[in-house]
Each structure stands twice: as C-alpha cells, then as structure tokens.
C-alpha atoms as a PDB file:
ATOM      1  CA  UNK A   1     -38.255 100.225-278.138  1.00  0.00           C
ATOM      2  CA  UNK A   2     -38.199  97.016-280.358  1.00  0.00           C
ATOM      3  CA  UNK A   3     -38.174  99.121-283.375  1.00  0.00           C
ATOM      4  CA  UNK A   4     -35.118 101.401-282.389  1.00  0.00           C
ATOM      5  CA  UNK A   5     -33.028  98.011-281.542  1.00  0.00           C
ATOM      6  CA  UNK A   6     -34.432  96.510-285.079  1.00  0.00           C
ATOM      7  CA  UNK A   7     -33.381  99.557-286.416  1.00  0.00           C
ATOM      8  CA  UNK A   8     -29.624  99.706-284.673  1.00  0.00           C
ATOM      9  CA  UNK A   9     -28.696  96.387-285.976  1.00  0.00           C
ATOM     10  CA  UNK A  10     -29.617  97.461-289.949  1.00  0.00           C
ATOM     11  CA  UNK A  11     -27.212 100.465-288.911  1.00  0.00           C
ATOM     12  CA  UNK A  12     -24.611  98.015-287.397  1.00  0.00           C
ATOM     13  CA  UNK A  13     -24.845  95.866-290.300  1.00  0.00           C
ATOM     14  CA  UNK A  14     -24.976  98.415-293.295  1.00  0.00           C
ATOM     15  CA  UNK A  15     -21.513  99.509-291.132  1.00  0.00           C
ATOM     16  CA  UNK A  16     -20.235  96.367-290.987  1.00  0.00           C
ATOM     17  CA  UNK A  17     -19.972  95.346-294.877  1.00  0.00           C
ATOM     18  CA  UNK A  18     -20.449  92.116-295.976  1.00  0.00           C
ATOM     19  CA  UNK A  19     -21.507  89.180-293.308  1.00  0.00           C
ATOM     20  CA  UNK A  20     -20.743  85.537-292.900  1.00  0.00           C
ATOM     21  CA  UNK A  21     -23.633  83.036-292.349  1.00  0.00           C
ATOM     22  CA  UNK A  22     -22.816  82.814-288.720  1.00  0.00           C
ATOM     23  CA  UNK A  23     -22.859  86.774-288.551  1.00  0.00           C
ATOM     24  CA  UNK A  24     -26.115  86.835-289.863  1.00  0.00           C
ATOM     25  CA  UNK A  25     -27.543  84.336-287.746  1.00  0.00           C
ATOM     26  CA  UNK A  26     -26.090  85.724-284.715  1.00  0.00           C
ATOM     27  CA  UNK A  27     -27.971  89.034-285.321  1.00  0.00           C
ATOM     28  CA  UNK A  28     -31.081  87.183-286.775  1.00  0.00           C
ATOM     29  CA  UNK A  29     -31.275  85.457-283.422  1.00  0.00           C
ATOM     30  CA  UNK A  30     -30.404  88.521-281.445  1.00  0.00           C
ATOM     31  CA  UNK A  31     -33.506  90.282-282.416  1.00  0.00           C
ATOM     32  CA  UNK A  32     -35.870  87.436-282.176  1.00  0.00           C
ATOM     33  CA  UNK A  33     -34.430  87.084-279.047  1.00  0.00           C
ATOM     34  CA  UNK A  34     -35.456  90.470-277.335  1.00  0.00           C
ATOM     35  CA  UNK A  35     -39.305  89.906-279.747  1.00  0.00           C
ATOM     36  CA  UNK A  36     -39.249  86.728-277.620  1.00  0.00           C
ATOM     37  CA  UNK A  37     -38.171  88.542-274.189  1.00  0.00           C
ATOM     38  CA  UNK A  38     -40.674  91.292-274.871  1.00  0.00           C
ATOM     39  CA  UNK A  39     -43.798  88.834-275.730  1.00  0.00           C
ATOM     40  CA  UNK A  40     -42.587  86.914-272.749  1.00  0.00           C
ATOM     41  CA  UNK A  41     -42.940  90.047-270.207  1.00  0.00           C
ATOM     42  CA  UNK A  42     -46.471  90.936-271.420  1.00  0.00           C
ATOM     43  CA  UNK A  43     -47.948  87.424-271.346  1.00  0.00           C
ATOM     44  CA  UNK A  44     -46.457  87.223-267.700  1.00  0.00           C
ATOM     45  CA  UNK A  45     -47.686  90.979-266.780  1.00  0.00           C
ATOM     46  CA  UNK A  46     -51.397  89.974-268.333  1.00  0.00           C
ATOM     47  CA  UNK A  47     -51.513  87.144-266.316  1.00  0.00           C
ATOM     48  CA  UNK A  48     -50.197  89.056-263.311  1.00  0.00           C
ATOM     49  CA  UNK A  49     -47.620  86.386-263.167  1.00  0.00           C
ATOM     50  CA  UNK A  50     -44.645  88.640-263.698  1.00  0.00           C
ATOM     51  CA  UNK A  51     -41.325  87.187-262.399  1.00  0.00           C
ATOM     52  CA  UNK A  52     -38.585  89.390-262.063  1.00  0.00           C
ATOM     53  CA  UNK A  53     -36.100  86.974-261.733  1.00  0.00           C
ATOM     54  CA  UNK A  54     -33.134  88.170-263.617  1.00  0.00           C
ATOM     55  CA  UNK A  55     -31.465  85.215-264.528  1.00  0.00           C
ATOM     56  CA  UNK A  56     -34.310  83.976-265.765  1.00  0.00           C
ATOM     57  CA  UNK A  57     -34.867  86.250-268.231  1.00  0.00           C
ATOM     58  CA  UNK A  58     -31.385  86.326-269.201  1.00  0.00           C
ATOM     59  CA  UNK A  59     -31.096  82.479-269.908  1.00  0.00           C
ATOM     60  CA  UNK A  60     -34.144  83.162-272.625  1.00  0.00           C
ATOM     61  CA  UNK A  61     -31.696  85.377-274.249  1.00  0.00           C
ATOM     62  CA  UNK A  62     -28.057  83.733-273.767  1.00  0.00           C
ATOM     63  CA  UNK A  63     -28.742  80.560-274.291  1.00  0.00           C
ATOM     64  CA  UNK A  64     -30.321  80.596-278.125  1.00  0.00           C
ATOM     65  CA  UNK A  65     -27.453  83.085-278.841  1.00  0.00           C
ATOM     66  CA  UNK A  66     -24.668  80.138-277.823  1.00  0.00           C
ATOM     67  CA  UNK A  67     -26.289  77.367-279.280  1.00  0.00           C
ATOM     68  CA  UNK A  68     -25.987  78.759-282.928  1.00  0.00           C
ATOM     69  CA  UNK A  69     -22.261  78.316-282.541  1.00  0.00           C
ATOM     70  CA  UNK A  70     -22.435  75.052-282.244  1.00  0.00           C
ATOM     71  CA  UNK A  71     -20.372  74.569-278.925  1.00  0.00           C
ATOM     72  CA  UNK A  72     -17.592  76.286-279.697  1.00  0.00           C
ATOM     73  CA  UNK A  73     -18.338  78.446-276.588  1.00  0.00           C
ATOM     74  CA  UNK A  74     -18.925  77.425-273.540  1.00  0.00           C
ATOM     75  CA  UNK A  75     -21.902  79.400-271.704  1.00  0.00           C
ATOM     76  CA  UNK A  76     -21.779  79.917-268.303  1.00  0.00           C
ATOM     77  CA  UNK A  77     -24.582  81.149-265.930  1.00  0.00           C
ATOM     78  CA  UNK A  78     -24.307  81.694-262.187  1.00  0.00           C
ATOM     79  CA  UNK A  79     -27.523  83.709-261.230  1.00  0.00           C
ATOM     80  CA  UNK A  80     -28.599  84.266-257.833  1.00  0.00           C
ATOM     81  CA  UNK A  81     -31.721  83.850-256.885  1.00  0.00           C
ATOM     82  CA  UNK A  82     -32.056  87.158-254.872  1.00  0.00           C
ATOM     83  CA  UNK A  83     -31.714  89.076-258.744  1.00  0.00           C
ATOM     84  CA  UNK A  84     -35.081  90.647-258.950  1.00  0.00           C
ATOM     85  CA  UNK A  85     -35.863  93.484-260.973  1.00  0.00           C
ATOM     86  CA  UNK A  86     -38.791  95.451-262.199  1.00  0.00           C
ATOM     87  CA  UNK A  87     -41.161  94.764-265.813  1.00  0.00           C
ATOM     88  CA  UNK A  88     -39.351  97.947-266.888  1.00  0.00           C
ATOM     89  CA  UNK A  89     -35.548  97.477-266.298  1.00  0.00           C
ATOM     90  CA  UNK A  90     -35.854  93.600-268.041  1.00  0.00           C
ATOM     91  CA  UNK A  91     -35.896  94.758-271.479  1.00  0.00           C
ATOM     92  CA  UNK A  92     -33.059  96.799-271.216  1.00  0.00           C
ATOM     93  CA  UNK A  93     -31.218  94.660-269.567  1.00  0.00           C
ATOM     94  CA  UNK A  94     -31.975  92.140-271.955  1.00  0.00           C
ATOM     95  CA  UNK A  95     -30.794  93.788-274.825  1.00  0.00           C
ATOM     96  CA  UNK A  96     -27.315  95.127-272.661  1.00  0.00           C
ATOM     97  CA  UNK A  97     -26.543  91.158-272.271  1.00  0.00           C
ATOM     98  CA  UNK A  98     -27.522  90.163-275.858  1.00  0.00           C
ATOM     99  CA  UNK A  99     -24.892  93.055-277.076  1.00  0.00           C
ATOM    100  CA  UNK A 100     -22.363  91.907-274.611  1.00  0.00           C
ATOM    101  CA  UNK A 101     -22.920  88.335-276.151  1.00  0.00           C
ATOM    102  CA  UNK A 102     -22.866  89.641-279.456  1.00  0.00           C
ATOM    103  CA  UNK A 103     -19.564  91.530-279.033  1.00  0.00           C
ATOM    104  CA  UNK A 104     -17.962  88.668-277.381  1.00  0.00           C
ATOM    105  CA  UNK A 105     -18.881  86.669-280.338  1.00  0.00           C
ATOM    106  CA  UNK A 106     -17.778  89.186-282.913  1.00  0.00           C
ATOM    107  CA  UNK A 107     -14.174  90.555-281.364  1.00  0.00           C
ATOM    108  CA  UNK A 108     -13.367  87.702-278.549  1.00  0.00           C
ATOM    109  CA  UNK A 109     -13.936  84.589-279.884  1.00  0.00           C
ATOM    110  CA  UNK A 110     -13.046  85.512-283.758  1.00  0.00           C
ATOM    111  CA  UNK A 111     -11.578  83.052-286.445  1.00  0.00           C
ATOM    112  CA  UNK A 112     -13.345  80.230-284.900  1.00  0.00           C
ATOM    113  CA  UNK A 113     -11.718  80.508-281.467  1.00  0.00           C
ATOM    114  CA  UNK A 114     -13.535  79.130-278.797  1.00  0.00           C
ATOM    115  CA  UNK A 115     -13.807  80.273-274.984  1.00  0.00           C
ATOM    116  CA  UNK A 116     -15.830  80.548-272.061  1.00  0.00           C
ATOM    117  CA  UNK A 117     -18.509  83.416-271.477  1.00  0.00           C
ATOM    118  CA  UNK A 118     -19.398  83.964-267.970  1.00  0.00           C
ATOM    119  CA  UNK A 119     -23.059  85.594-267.243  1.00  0.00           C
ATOM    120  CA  UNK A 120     -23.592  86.398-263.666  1.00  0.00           C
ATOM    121  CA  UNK A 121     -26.038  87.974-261.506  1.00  0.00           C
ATOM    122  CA  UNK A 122     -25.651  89.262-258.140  1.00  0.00           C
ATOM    123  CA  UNK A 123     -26.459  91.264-255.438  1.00  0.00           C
ATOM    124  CA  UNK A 124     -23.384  94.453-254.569  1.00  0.00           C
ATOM    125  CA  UNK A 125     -22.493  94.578-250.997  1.00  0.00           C
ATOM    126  CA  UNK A 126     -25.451  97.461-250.910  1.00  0.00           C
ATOM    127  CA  UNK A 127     -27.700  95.483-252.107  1.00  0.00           C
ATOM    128  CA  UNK A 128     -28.109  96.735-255.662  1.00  0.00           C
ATOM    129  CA  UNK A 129     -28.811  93.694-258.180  1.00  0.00           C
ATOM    130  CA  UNK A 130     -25.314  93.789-260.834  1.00  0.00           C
ATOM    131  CA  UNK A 131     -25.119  91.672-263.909  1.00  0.00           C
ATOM    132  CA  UNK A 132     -22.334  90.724-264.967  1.00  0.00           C
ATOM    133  CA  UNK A 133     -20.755  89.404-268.754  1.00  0.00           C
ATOM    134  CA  UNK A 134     -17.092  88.182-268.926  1.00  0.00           C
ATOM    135  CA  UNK A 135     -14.999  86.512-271.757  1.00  0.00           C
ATOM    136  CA  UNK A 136     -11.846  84.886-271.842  1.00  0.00           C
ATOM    137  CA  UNK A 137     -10.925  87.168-274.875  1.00  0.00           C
ATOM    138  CA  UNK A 138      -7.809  89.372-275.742  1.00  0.00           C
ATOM    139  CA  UNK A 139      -9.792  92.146-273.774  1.00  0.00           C
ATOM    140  CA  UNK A 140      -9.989  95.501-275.574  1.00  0.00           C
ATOM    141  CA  UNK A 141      -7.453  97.053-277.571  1.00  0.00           C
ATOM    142  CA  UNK A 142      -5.058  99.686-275.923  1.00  0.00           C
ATOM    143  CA  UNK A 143      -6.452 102.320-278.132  1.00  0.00           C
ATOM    144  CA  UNK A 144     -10.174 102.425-277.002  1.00  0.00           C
ATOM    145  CA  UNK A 145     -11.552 104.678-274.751  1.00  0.00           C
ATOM    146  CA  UNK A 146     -13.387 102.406-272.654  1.00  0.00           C
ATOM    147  CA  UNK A 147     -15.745 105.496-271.330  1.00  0.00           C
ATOM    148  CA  UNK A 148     -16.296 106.648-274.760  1.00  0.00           C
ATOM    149  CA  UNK A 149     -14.732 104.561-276.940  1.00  0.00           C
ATOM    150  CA  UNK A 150     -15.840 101.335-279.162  1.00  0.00           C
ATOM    151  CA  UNK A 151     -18.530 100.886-281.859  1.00  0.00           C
ATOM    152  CA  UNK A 152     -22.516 100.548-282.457  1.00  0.00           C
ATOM    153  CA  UNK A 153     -22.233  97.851-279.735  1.00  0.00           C
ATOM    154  CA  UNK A 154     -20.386  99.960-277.170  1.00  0.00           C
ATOM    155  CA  UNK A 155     -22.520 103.029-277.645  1.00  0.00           C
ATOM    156  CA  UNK A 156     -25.735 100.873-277.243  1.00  0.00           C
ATOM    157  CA  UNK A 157     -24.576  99.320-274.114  1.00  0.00           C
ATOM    158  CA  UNK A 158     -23.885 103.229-272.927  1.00  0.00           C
ATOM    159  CA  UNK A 159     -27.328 104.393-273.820  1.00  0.00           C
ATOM    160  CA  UNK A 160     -29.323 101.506-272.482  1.00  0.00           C
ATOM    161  CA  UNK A 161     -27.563 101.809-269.484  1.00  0.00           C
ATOM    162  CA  UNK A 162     -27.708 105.801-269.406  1.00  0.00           C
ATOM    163  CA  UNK A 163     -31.862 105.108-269.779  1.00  0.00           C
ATOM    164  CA  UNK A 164     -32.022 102.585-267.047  1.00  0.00           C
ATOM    165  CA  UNK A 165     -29.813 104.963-264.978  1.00  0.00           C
ATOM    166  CA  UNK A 166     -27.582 102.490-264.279  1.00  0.00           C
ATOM    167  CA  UNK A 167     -23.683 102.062-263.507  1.00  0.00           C
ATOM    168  CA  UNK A 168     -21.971 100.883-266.296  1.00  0.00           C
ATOM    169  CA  UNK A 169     -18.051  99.763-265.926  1.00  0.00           C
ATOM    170  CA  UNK A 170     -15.868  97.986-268.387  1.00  0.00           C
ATOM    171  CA  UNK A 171     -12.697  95.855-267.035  1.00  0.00           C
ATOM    172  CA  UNK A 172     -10.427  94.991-270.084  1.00  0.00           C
ATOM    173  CA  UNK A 173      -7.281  92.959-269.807  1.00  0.00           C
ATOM    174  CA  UNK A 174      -5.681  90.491-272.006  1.00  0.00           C
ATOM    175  CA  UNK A 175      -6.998  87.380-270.441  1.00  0.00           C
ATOM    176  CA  UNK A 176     -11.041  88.872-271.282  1.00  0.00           C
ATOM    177  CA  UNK A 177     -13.571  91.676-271.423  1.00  0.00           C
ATOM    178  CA  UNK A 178     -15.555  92.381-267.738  1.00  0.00           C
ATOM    179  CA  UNK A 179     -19.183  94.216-268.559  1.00  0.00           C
ATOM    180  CA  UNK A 180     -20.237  94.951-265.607  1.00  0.00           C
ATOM    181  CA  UNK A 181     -24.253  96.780-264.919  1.00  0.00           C
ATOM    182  CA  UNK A 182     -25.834  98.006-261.302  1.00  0.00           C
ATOM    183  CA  UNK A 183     -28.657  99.062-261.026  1.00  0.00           C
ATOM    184  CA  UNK A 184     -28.493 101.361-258.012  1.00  0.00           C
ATOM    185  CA  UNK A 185     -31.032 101.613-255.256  1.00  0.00           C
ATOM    186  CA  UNK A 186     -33.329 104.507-255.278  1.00  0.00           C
ATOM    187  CA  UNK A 187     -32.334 105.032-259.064  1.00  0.00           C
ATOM    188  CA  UNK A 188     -32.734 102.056-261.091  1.00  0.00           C
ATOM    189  CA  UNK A 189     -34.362  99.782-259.094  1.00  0.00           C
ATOM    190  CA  UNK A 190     -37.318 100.187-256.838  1.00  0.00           C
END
C-alpha cells in the first residue's frame, strides 16, 4: 500500500510540472508522514498495544503537514474521544486526511493566503465514526463534478474511500471545501 501512494505522488508530480520548495516539502512530508503512520501501527500491533483512537492517529499526520508552512495556517483539531477504528481502516484514513490537507494547501490557501483548516472526528447520529476536513477556501470551482470530478487528489480520496467502503461526500461553497468520510456500521467498521 505504501508503494502505490509513493508511487501516486511521482504521478501527481510528473503532472504537476515544475514545483516550488514549499510544494516539494509538502509532498516530501506527506509520504514520510503515512511511513511514520504505518511504522507507528505495527510497533503498536506487536506490542498488542494498538489504539484505535482516530484522532490520534490523525494529529501524527496533520500536524507535521501544518508546521512546514510556517503558521500561515491555522490547524484545528476537535476529535472525540469515542473515534475508534480498526488497525485496517487507519491507514487509509490516514492517507484520505493527508490528501485533504494537501489539497487544501495546494488550491485553498494558494499565493501565500492563509486560513483555518478544521479536522474533526465524530460519531453520526447512528453511531458510525465520520471524519471530517474543512477549509475556509474559495470552495471548488463551478465546473467540477464533485462525484467524479477533480484531479490525482480527488480520485485518490474516491478510491481510498471506495476500498474502505466508506461514504464519501464533498460540500463546496465559496466560504471553504467540506470532506466529509463515514465509515458505516456493518461495512467499514466492525
């Protein structure tokens, strides 16, 4: 799974042209990000210490993707504590949140702009844990398809969420970019 992700960001970059420094450290830190997530989860399942606290995982990635823009945006995390999921589901829903990140870096917050980027975890009112990653961007533009529209980024949200079985929904308007993930019972989460 590393390898395929490793190998979708040389595709997303060979795309993209030529990168500024911050572009490349964004997707340097991106990938040792999820090697960093993954070495985590096997050290904890070894030790038969596994926590499947969500937002716990998801401040590993998050937070080292922020700090390389120096403040300019404003992460903010509001996980609940009832957010557990299973060994499998975490690196998937790792690398959904460090696209989302990414994405809000790239098209949101571009030219310098700084914002806020909300990352939330919760429980839906069946019980299903959702995650949750909103900017205070433009929001999409009016031409993409947000059920089949968008780039590498879009399309890698889609499949990691189509191989989780999760629901996937995008809420774009011009005051930010909603991605929203739940994992539904009996499906997704166990």
């Amino acid at each position: 799974m590393l390898a395929s992700f490793v190998e979708l960001k040389a595709g997303s970059v060979a795309d993209a042209g030529p990168l500024g420094g911050e572009g490349i450290q964004l997707l340097l830190e991106t990938i040792r990000a999820q090697v960093d997530v993954i070495a985590r989860l096997h050290r904890s399942m070894a030790a038969t210490e596994y926590s499947g606290d969500l937002g716990r995982h998801l401040h590993r990635v998050s937070t080292p993707l922020i700090a390389i823009l120096g403040g300019r945006i404003e992460l903010v995390e509001d996980f609940a504590e009832d957010c557990i999921v299973q060994p499998h589901q975490v690196i998937g829903l790792t690398q959904i949140v460090a696209e989302a990140i990414t994405n809000a870096v790239k098209y949101a917050y571009v030219e310098g702009r700084s914002g806020r980027l909300l990352i939330r975890t919760r429980r839906s009112a069946a019980g299903d844990p959702v995650v949750e990653i909103l900017d205070d961007g433009p929001g999409l533009p009016e031409h993409i398809d947000i059920h089949t529209g968008g780039g590498l980024g879009f399309r890698l949200i889609r499949a990691l969420a189509r191989k989780l079985e999760a629901l996937i929904e995008l809420e774009s308007s011009r005051s930010g970019l909603c991605v929203r993930l739940t994992l539904v019972s009996g499906r997704a989460f166990a």
